[in-house]
N, C-alpha and C. Protein backbone atom coordinates (compact mmCIF):
# COMPACT_ATOMS: atom_id res chain seq x y z
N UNK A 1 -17.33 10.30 -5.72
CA UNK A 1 -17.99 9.94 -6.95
C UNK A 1 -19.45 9.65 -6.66
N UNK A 2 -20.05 10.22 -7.33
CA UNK A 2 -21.64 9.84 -6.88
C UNK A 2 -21.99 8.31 -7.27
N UNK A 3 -23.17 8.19 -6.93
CA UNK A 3 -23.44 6.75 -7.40
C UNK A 3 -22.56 5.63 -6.72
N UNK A 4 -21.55 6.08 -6.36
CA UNK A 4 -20.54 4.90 -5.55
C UNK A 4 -20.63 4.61 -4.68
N UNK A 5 -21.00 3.18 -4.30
CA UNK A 5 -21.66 2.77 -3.08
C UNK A 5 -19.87 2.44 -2.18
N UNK A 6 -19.86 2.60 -0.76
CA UNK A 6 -19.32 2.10 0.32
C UNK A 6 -18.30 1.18 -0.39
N UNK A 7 -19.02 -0.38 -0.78
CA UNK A 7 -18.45 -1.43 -0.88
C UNK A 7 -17.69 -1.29 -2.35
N UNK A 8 -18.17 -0.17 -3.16
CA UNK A 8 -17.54 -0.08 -4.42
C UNK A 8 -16.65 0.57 -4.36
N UNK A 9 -16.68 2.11 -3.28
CA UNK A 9 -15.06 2.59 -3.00
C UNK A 9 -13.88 1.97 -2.49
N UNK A 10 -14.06 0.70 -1.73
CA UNK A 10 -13.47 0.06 -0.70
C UNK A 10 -12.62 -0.60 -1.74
N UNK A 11 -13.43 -1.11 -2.88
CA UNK A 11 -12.97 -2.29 -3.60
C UNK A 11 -12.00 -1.26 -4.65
N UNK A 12 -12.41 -0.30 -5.18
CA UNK A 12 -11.35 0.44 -5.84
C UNK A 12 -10.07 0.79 -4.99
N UNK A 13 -10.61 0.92 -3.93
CA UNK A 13 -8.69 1.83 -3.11
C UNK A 13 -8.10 0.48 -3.36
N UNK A 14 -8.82 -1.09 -2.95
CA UNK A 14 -7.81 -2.04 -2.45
C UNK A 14 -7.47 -2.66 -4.31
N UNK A 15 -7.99 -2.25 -5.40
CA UNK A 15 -7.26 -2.26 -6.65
C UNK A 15 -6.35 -1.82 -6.84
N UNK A 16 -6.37 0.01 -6.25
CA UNK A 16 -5.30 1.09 -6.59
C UNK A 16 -4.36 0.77 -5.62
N UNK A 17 -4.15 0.50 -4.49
CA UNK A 17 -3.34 -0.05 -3.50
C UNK A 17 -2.60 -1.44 -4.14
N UNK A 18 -3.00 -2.49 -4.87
CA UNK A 18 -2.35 -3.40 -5.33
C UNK A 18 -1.49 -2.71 -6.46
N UNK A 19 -2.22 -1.85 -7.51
CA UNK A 19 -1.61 -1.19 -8.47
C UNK A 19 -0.50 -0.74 -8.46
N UNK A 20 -0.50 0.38 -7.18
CA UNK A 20 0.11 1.20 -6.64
C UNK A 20 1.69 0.18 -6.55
N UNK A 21 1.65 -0.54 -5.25
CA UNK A 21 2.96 -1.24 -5.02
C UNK A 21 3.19 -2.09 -6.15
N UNK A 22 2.47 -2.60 -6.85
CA UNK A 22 3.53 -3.38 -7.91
C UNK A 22 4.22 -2.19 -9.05
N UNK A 23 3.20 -0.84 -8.94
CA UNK A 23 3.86 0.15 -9.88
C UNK A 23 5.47 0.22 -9.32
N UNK A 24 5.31 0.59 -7.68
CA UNK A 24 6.49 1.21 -6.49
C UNK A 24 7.87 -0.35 -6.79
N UNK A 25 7.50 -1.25 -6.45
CA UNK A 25 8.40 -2.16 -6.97
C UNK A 25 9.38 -2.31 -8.27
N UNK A 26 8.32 -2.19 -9.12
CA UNK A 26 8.94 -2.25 -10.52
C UNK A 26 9.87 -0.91 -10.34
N UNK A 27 9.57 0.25 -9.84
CA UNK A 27 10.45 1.64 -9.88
C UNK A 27 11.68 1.02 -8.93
N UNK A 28 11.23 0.40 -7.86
CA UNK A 28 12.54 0.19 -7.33
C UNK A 28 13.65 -0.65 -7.46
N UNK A 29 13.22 -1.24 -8.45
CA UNK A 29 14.20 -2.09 -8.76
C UNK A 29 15.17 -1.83 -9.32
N UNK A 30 14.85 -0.39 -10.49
CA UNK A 30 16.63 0.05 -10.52
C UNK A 30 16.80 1.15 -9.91
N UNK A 31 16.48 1.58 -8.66
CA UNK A 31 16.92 2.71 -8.19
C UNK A 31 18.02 2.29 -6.54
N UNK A 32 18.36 3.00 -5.78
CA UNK A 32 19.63 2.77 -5.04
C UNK A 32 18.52 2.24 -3.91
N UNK A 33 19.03 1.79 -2.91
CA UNK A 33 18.01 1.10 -2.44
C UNK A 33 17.17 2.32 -1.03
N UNK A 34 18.09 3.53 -0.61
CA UNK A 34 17.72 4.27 0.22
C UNK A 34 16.12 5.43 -0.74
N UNK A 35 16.72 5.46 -2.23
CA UNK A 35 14.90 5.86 -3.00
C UNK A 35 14.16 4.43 -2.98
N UNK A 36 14.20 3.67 -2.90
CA UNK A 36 13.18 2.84 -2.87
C UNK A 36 12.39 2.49 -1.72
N UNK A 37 13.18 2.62 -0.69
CA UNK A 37 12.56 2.70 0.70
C UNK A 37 11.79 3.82 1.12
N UNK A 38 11.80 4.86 0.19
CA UNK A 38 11.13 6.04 0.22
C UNK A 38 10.37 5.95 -0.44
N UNK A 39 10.22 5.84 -1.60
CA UNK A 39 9.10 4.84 -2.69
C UNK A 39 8.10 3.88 -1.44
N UNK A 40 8.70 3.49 -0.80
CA UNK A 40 7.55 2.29 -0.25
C UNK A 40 7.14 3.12 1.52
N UNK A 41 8.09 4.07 1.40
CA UNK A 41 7.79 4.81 2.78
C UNK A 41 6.15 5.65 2.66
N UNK A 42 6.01 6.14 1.18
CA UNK A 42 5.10 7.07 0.95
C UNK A 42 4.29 6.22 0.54
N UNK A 43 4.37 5.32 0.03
CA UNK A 43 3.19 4.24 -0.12
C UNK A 43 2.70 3.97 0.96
N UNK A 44 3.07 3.71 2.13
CA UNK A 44 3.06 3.51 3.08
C UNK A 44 1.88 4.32 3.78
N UNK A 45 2.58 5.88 3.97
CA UNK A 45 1.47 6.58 4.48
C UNK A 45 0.09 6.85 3.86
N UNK A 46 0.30 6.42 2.57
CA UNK A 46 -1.05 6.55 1.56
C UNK A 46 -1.98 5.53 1.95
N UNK A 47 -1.67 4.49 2.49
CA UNK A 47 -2.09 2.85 2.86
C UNK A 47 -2.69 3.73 4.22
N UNK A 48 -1.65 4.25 4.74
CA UNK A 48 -2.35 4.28 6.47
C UNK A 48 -3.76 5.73 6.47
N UNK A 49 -3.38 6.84 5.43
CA UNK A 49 -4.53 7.55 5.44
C UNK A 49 -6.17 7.18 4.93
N UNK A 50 -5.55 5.91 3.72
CA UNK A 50 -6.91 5.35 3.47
C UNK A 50 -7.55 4.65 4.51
N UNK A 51 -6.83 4.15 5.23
CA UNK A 51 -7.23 3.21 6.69
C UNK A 51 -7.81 4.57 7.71
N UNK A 52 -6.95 5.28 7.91
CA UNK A 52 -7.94 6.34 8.32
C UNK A 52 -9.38 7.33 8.08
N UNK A 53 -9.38 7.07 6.80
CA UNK A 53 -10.46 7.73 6.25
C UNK A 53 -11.51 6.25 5.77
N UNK A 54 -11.14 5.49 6.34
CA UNK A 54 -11.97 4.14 6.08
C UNK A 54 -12.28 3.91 4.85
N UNK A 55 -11.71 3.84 3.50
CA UNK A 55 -11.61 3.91 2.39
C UNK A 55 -11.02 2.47 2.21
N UNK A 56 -10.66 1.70 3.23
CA UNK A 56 -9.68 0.29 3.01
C UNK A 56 -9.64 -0.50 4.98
N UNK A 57 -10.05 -1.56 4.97
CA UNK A 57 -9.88 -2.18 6.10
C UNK A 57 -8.36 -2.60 6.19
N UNK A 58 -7.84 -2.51 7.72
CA UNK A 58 -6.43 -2.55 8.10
C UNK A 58 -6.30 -4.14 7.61
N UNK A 59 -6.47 -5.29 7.87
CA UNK A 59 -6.61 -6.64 7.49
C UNK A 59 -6.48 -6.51 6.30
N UNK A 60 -7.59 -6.04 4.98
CA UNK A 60 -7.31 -5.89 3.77
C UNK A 60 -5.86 -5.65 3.11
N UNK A 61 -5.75 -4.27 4.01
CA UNK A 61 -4.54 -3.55 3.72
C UNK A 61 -3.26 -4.38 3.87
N UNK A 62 -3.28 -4.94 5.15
CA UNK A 62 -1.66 -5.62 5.31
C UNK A 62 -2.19 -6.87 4.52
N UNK A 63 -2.83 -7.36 4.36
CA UNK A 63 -3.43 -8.86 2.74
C UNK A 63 -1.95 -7.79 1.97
N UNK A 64 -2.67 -6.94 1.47
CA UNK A 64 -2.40 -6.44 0.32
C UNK A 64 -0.37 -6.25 0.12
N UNK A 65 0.31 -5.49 1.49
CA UNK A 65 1.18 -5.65 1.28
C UNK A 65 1.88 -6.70 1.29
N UNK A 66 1.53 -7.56 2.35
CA UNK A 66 2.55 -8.51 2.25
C UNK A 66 2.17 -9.97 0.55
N UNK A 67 1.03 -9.70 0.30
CA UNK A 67 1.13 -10.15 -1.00
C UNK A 67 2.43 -9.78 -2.09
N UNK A 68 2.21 -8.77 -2.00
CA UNK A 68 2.99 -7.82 -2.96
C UNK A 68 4.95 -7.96 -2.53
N UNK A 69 4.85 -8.06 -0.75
CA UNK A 69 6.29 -8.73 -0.68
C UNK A 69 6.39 -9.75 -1.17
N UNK A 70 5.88 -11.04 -1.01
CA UNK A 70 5.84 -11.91 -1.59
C UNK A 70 6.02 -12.09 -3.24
N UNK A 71 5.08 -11.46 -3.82
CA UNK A 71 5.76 -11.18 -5.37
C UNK A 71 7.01 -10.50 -5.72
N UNK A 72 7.34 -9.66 -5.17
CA UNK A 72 8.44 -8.61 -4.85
C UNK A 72 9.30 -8.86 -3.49
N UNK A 73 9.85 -9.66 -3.21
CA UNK A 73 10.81 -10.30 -2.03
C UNK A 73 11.72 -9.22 -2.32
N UNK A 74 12.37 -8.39 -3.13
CA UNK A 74 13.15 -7.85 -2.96
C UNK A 74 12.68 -5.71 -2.80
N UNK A 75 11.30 -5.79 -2.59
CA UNK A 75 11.00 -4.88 -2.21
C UNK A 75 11.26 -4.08 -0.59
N UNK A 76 11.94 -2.90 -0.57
CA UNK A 76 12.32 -2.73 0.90
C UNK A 76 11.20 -2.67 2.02
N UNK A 77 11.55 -3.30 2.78
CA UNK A 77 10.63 -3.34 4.01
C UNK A 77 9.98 -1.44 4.59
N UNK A 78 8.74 -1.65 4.54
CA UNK A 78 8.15 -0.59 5.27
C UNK A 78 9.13 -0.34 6.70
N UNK A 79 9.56 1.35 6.74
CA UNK A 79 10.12 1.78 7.60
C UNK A 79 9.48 1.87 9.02
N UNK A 80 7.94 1.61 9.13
CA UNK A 80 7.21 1.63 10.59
C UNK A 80 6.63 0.15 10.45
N UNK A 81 5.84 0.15 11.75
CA UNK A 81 5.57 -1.39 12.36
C UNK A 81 4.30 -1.76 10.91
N UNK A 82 5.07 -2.31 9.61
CA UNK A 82 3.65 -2.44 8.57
C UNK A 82 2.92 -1.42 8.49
N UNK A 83 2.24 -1.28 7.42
CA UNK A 83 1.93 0.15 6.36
C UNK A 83 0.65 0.63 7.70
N UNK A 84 -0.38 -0.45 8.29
CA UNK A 84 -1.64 -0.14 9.25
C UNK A 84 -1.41 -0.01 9.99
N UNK A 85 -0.02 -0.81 11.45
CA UNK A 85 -0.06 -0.41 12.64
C UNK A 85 -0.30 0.74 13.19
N UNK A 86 0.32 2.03 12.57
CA UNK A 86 0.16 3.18 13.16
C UNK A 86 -1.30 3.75 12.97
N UNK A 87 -2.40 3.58 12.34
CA UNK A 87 -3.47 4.09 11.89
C UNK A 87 -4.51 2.90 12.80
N UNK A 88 -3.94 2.12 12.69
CA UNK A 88 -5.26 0.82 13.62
C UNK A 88 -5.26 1.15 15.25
């Protein structure tokens, strides 16, 4: 987007990233629990490519999920070591 400074993209991914998992939660709550872990699997890698493309700091990022466990305790646990380990 032109005009979009650094600190203004950063701050949109880590909006759409909060967005994102409370959207993925609410879906999983009535689905079986092996789609929901897939639901949060692909969230997952979306979290770790923005961390790769520096679009979102790894710190930010795990803020962000484990907030979102916390609101969502019954959201399934990320299938790798947290959504950043593999990308940090």
């Amino acid at each position: 987007m032109a005009g979009m400074t650094e600190a203004d993209r950063t701050m949109r991914t880590e909006r759409l990233l909060a967005a994102r998992l409370e959207d993925v939660a609410r879906a999983a709550a009535g689905l079986p629990h092996g789609e929901a872990e897939r639901l949060v699997e692909l969230a997952s890698v979306a979290t770790m490519h923005a961390v790769e493309l520096r679009l979102l700091g790894a710190e930010k990022a795990d803020e962000i999920w484990h907030e979102a466990h916390v609101r969502h305790p019954e959201l399934p646990d990320v299938p790798v070591e947290g959504p950043i380990r593999l990308a940090a």
